[in-house]
N, C-alpha and C. Protein backbone atom coordinates (compact mmCIF):
# COMPACT_ATOMS: atom_id res chain seq x y z
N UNK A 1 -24.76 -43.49 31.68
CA UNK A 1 -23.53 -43.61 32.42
C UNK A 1 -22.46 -42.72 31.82
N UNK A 2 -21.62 -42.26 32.55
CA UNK A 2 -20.52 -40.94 32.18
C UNK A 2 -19.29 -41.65 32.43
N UNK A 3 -18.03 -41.35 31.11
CA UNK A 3 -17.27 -42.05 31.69
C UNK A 3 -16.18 -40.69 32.37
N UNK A 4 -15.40 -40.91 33.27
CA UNK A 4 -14.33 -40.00 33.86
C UNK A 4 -13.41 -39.57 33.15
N UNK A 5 -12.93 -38.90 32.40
CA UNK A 5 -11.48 -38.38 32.14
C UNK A 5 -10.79 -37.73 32.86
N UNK A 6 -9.60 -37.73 32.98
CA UNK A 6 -8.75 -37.05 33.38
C UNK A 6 -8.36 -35.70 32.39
N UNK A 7 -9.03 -34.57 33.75
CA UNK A 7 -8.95 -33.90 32.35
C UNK A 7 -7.08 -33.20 32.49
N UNK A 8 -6.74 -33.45 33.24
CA UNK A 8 -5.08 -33.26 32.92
C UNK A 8 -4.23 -34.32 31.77
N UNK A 9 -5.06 -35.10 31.19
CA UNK A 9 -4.61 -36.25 30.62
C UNK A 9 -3.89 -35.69 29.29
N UNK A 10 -3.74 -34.40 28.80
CA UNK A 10 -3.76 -34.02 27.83
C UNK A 10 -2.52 -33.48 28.09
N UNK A 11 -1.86 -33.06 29.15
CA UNK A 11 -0.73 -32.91 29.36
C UNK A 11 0.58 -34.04 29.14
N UNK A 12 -0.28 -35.39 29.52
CA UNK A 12 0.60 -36.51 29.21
C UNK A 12 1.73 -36.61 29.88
N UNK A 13 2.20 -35.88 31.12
CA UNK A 13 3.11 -36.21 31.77
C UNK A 13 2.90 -36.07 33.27
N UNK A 14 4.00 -36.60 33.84
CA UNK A 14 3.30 -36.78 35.18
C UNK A 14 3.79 -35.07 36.04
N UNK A 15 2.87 -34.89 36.71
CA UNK A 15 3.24 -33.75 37.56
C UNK A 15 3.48 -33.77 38.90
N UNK A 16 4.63 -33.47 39.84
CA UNK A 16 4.99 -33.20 40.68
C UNK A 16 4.58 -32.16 41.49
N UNK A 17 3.81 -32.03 42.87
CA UNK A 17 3.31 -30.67 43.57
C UNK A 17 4.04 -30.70 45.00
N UNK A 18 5.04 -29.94 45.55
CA UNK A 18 6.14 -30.24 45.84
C UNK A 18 6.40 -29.14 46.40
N UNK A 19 7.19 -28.59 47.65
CA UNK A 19 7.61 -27.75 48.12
C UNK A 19 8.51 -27.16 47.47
N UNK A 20 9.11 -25.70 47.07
CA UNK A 20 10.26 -25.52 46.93
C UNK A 20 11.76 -25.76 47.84
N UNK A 21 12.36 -26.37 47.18
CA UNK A 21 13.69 -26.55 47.96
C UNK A 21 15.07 -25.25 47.36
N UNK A 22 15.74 -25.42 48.54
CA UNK A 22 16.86 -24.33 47.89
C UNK A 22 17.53 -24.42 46.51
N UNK A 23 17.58 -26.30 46.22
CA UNK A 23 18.38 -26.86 45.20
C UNK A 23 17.58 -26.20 43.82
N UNK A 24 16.49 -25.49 44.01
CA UNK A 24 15.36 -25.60 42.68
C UNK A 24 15.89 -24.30 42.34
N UNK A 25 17.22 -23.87 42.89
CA UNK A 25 16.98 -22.32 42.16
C UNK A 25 17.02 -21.89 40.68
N UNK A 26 17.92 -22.98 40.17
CA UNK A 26 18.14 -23.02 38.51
C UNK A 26 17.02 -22.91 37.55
N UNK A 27 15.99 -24.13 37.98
CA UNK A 27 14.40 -24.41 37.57
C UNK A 27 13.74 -23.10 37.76
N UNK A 28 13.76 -22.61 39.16
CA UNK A 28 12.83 -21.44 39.12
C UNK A 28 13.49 -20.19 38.42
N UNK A 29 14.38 -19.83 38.43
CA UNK A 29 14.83 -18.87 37.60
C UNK A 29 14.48 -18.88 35.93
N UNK A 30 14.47 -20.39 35.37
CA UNK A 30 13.83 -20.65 34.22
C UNK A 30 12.45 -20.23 33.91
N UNK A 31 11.48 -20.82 35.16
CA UNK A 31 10.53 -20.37 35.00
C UNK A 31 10.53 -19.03 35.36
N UNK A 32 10.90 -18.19 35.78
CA UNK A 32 10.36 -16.70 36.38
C UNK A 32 11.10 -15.93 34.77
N UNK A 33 11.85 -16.62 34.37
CA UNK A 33 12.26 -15.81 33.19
C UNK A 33 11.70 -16.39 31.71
N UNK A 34 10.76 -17.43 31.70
CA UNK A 34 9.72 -17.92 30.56
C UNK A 34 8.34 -16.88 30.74
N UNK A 35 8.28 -16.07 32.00
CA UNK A 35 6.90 -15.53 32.20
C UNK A 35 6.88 -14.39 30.91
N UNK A 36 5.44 -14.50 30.27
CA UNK A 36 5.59 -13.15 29.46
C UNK A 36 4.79 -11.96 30.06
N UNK A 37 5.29 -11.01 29.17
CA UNK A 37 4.62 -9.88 29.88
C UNK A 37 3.43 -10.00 30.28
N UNK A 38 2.20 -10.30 30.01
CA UNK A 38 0.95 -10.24 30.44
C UNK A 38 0.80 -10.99 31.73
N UNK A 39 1.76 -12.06 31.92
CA UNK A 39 1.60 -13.03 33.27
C UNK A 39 2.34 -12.48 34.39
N UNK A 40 3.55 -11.34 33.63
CA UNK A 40 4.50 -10.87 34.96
C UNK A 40 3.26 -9.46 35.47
N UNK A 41 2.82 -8.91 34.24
CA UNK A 41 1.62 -8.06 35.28
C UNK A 41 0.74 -8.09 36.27
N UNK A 42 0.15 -9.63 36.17
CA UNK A 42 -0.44 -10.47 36.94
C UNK A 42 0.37 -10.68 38.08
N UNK A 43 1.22 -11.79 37.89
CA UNK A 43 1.96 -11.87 39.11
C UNK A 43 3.19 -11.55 39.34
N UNK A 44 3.41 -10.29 40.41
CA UNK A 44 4.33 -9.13 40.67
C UNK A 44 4.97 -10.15 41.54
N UNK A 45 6.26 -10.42 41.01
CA UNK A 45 7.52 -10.23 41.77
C UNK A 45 8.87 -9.26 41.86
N UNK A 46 10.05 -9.47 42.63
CA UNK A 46 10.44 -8.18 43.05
C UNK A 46 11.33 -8.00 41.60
N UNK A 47 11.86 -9.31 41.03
CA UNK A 47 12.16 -9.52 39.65
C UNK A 47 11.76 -10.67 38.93
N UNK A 48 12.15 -11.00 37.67
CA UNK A 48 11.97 -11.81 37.15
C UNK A 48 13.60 -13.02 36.76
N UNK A 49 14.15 -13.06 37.43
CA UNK A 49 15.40 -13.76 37.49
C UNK A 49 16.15 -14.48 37.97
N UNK A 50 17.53 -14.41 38.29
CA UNK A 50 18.22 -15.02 39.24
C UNK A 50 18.19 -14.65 40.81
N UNK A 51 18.13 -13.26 40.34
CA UNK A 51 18.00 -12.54 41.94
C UNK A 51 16.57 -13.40 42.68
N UNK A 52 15.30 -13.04 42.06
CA UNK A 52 13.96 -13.50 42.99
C UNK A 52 14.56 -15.07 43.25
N UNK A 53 14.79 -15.51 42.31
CA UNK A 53 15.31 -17.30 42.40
C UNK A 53 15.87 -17.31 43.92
N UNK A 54 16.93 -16.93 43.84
CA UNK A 54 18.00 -16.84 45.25
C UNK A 54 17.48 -16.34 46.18
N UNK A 55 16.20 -15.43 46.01
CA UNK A 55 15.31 -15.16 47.61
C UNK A 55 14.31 -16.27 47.78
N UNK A 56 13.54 -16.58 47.05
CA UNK A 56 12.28 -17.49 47.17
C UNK A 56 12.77 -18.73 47.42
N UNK A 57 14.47 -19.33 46.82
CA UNK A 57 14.74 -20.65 47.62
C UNK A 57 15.76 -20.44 48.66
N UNK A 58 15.66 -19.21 49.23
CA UNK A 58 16.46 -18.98 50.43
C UNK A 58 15.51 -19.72 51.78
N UNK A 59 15.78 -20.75 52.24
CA UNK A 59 14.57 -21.75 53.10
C UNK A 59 14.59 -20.95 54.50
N UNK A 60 15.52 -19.98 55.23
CA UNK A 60 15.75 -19.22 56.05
C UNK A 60 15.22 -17.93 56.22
N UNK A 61 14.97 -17.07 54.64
CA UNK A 61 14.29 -16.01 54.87
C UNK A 61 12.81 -16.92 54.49
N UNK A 62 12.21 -17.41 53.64
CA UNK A 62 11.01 -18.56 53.74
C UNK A 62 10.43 -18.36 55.33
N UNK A 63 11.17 -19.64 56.12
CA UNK A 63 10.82 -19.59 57.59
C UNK A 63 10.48 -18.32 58.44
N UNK A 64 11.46 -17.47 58.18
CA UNK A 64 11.62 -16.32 58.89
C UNK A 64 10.16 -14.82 58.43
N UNK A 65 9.43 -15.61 57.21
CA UNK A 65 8.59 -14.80 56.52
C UNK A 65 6.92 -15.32 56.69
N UNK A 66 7.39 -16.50 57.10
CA UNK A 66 5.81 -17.28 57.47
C UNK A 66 5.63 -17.62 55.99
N UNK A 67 6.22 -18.22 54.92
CA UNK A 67 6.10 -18.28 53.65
C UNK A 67 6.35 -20.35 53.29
N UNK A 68 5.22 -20.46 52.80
CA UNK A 68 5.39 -22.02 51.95
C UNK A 68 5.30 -22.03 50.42
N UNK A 69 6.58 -21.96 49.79
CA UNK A 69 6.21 -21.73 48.35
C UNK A 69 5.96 -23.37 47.70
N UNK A 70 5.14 -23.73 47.12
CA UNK A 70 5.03 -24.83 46.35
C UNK A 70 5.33 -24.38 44.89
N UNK A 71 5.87 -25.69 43.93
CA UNK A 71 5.68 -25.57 43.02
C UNK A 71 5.05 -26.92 41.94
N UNK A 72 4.93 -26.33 40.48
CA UNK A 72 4.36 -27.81 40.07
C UNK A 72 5.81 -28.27 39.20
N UNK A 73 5.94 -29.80 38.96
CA UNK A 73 7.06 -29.90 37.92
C UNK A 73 6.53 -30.73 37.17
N UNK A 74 7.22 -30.57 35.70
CA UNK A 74 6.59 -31.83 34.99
C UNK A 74 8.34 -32.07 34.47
N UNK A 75 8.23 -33.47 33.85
CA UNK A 75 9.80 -33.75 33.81
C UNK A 75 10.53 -33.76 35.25
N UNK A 76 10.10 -33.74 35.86
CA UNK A 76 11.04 -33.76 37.52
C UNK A 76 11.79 -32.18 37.27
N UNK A 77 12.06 -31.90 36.20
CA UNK A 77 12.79 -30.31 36.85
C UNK A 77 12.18 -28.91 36.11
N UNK A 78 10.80 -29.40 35.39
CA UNK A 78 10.78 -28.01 34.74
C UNK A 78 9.49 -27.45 35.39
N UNK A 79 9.68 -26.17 35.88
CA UNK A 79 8.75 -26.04 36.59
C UNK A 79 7.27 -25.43 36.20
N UNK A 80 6.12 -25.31 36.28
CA UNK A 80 5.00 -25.17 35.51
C UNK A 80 4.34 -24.39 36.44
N UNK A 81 4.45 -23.90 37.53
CA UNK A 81 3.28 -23.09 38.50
C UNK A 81 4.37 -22.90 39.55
N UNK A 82 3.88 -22.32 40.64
CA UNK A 82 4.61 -21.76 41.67
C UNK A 82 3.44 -20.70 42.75
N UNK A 83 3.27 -21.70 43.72
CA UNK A 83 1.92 -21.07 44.73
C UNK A 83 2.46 -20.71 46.04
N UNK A 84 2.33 -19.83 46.15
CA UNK A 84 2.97 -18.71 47.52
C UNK A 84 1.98 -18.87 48.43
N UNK A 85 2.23 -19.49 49.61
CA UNK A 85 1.84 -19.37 50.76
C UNK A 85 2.20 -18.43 52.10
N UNK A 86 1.51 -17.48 52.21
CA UNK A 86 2.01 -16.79 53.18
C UNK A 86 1.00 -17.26 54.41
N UNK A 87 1.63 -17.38 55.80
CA UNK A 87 0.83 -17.82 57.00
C UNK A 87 0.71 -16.62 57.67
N UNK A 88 0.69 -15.38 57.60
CA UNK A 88 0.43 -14.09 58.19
C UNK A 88 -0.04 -13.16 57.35
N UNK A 89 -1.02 -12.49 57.76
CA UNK A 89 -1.64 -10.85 57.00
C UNK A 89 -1.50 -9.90 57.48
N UNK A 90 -1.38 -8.83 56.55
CA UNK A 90 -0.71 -7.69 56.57
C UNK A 90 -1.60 -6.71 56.92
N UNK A 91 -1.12 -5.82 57.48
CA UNK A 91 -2.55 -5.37 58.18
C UNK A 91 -3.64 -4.88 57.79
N UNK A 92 -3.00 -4.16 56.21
CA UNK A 92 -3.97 -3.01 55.40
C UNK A 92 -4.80 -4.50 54.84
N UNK A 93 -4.81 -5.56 55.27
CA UNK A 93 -5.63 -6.89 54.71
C UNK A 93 -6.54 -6.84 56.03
N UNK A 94 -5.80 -6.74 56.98
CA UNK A 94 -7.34 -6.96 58.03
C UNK A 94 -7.84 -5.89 58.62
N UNK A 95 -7.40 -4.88 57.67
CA UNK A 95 -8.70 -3.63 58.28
C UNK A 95 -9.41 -3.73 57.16
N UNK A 96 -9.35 -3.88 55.83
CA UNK A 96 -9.96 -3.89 54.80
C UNK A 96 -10.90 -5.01 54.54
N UNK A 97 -10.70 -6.37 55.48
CA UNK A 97 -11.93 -7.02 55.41
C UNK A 97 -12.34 -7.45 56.40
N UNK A 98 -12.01 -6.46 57.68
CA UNK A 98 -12.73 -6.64 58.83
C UNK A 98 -13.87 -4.63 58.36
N UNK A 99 -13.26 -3.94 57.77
CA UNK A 99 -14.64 -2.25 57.51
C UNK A 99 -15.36 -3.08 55.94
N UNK A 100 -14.73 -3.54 55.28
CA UNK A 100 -15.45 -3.79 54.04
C UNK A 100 -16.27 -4.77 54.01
N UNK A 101 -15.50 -5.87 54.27
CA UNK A 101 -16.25 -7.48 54.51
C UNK A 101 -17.15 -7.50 55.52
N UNK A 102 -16.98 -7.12 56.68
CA UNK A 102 -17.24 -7.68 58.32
C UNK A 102 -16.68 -8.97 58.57
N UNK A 103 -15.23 -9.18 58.25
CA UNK A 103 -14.77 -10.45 58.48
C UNK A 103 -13.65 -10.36 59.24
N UNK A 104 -13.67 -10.79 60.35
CA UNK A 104 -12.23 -11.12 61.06
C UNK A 104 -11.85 -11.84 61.12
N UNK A 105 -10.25 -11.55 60.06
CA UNK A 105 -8.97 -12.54 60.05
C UNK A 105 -7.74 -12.10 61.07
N UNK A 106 -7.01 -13.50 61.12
CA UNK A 106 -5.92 -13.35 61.78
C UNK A 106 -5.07 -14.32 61.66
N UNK A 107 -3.88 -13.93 61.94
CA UNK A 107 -2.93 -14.90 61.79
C UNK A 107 -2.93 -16.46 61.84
N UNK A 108 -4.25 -16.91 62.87
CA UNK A 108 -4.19 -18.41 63.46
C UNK A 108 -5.26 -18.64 62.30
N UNK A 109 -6.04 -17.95 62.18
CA UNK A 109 -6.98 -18.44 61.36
C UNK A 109 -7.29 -18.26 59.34
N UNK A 110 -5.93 -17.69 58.76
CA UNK A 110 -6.17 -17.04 58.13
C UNK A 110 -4.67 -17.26 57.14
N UNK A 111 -4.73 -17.73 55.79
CA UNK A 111 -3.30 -17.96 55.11
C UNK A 111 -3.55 -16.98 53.55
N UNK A 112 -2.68 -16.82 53.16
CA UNK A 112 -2.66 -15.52 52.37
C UNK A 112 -2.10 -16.34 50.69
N UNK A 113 -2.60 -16.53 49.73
CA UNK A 113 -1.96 -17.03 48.35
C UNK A 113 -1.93 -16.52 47.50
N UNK A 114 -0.76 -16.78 46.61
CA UNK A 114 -0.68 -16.11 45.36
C UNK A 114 -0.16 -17.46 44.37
N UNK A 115 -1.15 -17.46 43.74
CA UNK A 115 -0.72 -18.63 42.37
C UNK A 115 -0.29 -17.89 41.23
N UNK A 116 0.60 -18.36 40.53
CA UNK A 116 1.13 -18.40 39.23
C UNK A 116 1.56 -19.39 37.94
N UNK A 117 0.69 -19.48 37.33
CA UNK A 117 1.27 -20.54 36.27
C UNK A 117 1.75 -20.20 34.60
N UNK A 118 2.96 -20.48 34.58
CA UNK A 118 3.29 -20.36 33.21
C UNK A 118 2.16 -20.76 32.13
N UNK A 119 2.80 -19.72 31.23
CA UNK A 119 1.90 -19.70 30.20
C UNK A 119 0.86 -20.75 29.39
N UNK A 120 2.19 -21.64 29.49
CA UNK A 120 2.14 -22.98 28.15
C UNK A 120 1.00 -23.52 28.99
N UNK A 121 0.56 -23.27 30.06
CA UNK A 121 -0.21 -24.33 31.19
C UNK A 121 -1.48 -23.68 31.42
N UNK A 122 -1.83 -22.51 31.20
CA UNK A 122 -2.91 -21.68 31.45
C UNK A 122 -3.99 -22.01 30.80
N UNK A 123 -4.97 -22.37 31.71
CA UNK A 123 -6.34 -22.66 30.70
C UNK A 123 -6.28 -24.33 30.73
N UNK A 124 -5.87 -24.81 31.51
CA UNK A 124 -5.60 -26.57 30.78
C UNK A 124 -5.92 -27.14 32.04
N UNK A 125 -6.66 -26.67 33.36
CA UNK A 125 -7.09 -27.64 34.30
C UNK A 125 -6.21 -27.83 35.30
N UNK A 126 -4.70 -27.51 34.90
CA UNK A 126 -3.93 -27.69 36.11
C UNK A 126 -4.08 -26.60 36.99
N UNK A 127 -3.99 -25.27 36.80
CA UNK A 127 -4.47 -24.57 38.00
C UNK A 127 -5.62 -24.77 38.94
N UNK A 128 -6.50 -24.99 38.47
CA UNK A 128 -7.71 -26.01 39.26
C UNK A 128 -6.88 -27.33 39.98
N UNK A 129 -6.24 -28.13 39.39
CA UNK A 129 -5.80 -28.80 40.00
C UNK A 129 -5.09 -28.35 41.36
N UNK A 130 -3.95 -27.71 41.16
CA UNK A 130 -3.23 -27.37 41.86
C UNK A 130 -4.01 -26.79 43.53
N UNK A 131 -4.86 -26.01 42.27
CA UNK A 131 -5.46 -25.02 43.75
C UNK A 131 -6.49 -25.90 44.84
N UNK A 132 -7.07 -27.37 44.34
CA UNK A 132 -7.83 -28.31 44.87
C UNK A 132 -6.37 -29.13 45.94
N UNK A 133 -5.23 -29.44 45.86
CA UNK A 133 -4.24 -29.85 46.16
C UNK A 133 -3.45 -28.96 47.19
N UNK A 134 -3.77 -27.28 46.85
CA UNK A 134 -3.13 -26.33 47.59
C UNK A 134 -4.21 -26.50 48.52
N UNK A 135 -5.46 -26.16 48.73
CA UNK A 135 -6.41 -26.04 49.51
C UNK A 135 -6.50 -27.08 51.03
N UNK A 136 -6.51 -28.59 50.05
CA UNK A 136 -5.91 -29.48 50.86
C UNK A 136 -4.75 -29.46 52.02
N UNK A 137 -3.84 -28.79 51.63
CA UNK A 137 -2.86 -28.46 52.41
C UNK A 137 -3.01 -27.62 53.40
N UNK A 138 -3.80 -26.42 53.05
CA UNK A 138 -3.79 -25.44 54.23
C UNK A 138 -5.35 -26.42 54.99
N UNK A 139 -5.87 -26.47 54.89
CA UNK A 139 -7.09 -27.37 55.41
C UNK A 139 -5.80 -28.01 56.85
N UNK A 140 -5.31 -29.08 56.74
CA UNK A 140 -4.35 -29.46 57.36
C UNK A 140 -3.50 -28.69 58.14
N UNK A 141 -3.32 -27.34 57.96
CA UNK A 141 -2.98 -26.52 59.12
C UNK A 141 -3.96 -26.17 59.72
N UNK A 142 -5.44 -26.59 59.65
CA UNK A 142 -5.82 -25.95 60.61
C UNK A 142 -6.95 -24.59 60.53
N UNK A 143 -6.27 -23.60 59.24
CA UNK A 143 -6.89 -22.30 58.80
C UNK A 143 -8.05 -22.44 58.38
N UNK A 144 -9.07 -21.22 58.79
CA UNK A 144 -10.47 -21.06 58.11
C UNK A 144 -10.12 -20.75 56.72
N UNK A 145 -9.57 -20.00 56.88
CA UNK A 145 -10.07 -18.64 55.36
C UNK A 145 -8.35 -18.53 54.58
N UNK A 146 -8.57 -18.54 53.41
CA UNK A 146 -7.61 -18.44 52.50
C UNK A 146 -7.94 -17.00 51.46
N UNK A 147 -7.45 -15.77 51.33
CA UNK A 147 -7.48 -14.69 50.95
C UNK A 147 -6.39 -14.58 49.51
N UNK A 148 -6.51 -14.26 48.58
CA UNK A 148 -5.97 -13.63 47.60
C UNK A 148 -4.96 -12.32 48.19
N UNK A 149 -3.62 -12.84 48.01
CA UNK A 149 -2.52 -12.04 48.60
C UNK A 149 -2.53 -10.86 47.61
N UNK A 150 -3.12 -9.71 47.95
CA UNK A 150 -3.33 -8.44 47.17
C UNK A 150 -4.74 -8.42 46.57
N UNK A 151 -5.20 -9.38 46.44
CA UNK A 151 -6.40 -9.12 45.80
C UNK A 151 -6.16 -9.65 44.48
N UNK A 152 -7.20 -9.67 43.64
CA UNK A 152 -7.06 -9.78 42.00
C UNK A 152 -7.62 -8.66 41.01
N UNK A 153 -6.47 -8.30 40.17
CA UNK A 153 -7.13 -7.29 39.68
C UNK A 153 -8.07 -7.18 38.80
N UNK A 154 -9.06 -6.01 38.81
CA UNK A 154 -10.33 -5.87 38.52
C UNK A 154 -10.49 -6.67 36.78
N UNK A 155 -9.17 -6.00 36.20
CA UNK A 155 -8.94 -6.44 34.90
C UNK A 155 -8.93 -7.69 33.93
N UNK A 156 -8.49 -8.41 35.21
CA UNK A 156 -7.71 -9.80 35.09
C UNK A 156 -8.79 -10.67 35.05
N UNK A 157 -9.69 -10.56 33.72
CA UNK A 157 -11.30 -11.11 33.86
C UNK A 157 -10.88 -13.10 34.25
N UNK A 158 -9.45 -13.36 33.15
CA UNK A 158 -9.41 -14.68 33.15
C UNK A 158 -9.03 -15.17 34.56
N UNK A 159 -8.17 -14.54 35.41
CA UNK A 159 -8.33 -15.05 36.83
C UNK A 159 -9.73 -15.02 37.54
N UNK A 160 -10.03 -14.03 37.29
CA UNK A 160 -11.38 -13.79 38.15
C UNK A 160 -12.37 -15.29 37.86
N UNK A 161 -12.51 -15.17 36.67
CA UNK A 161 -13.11 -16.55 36.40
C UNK A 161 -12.64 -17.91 37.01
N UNK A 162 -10.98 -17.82 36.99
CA UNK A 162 -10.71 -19.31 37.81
C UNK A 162 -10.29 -19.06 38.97
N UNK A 163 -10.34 -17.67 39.90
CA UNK A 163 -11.16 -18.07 41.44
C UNK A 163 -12.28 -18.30 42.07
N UNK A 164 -13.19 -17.67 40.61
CA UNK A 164 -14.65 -18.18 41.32
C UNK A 164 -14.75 -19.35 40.92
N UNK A 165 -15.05 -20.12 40.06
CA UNK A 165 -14.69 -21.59 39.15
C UNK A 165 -14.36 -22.71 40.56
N UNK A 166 -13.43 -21.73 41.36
CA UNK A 166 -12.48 -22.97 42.52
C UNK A 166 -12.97 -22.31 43.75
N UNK A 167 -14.15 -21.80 43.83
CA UNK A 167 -15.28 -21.54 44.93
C UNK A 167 -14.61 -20.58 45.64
N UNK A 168 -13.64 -19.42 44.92
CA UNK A 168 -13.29 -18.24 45.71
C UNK A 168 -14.36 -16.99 45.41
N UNK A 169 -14.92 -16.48 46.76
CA UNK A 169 -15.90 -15.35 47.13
C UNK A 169 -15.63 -14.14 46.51
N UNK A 170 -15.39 -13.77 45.46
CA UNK A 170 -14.97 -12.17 44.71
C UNK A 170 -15.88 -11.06 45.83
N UNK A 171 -15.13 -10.18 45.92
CA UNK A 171 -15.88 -9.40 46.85
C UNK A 171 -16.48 -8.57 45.64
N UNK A 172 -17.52 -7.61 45.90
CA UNK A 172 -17.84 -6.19 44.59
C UNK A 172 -17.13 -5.08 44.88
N UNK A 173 -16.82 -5.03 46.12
CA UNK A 173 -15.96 -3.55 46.36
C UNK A 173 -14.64 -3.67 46.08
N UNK A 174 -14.04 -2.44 45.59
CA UNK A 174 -13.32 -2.08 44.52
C UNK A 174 -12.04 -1.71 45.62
N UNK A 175 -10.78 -2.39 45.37
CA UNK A 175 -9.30 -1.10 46.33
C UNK A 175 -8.44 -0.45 45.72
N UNK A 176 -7.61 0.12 45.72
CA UNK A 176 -6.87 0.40 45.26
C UNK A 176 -5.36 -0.35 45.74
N UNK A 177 -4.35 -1.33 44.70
CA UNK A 177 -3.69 -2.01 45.27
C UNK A 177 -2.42 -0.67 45.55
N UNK A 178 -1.06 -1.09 46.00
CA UNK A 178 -0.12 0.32 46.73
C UNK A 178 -0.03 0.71 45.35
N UNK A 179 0.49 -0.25 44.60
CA UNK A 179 0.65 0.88 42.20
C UNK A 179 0.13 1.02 41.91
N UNK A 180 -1.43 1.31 42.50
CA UNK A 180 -1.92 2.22 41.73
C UNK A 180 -3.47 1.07 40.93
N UNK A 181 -3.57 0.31 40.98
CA UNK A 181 -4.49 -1.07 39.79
C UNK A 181 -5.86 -1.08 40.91
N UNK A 182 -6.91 -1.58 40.12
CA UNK A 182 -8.20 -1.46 41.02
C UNK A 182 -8.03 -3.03 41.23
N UNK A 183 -8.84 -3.11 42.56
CA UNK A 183 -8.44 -5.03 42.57
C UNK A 183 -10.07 -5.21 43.15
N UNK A 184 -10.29 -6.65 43.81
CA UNK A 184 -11.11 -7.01 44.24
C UNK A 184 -10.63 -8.07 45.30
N UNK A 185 -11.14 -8.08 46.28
CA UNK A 185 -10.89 -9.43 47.11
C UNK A 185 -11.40 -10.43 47.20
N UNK A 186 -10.79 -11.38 47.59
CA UNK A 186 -11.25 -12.81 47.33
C UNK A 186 -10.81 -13.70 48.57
N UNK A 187 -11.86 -14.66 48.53
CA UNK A 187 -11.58 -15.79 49.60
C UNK A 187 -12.35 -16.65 49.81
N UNK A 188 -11.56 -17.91 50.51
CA UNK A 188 -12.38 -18.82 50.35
C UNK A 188 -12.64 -19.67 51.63
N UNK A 189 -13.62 -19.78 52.14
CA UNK A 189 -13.77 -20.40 53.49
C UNK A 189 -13.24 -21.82 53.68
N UNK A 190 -12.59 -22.80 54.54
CA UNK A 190 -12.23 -23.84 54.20
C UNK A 190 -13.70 -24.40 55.54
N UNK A 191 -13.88 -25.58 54.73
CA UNK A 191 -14.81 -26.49 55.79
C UNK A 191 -13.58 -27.26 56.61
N UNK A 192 -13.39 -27.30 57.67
CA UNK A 192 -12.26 -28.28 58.34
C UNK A 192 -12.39 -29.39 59.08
């Protein structure tokens, strides 16, 4: 007989998975400015500050972008992850895995993510978590296929490992993202 752990138990506090609201801009600016260099390479935003803060909890350009940002909190305000939902793809995404893949996506069928988790949290089960919790959610809209917004880069062995880990499809063919980095695509079929 096996007994269960929780393997988040080691965190010891409770976590919150939660939409962003406008009020969170303080929190997220904390977190976007705790990222260290190796995590801001990973995940490209337009900055790391007050400015991205004031766009990402702007709930008007959000709507207006087809965008659901979640985040995680522990303590009720400090924030630990931050998962970008985009509900539309861009096009150089669906010519590239409708000639590469043979897969046709589209808007109704098709949501676009980008996860990020602070450092202190990396490696500890909550991104698995999260992404079992994110998955859930888009399941509930409805969407087949969930795609890696840009791809992941070729480099980035430790992501690569925890999208396949959370049953995301690494493609083998190689792109070039717009700066220039070799990536790979990824995705994951939802059963609905």
């Amino acid at each position: 007989r096996r007994l269960r752990i929780n393997p988040l138990s080691h965190i010891n506090q409770h976590i919150l998975f939660r939409p962003l609201l406008s009020t969170d801009e303080k929190n997220l600016t904390t977190f976007l400015e705790s990222l260290s260099q190796r995590t801001r390479h990973y995940c490209v935003y337009p900055s790391y500050d007050k400015k991205t803060a004031e766009l990402f909890c702007n709930e008007e350009i959000n709507r207006n972008n087809d965008k659901l940002r979640l985040i995680a909190l522990i303590n009720q305000s400090t924030i630990v992850a931050l998962f970008n939902i985009t509900l539309s793809i861009r096009n150089d995404e669906y010519e590239r895995f409708r000639i590469n893949h043979k897969i046709e996506l589209n808007n109704n069928n098709t949501t676009r993510l980008s996860p990020c988790i602070t450092d202190n949290f990396q490696n500890k089960y909550l991104g698995s978590y999260l992404m079992e919790k994110t998955i859930d959610i888009i399941r509930r809209m409805c969407k087949r296929y969930v795609i890696l917004s840009g791809g992941v880069l070729v480099e980035n062995t430790r992501a690569i490992r925890f999208f396949e880990k959370n049953k995301f499809k690494l493609f083998s063919t190689i792109f070039l993202s717009h700066d220039g980095y070799e990536c790979k695509d990824g995705l994951i079929e939802i059963d609905l």
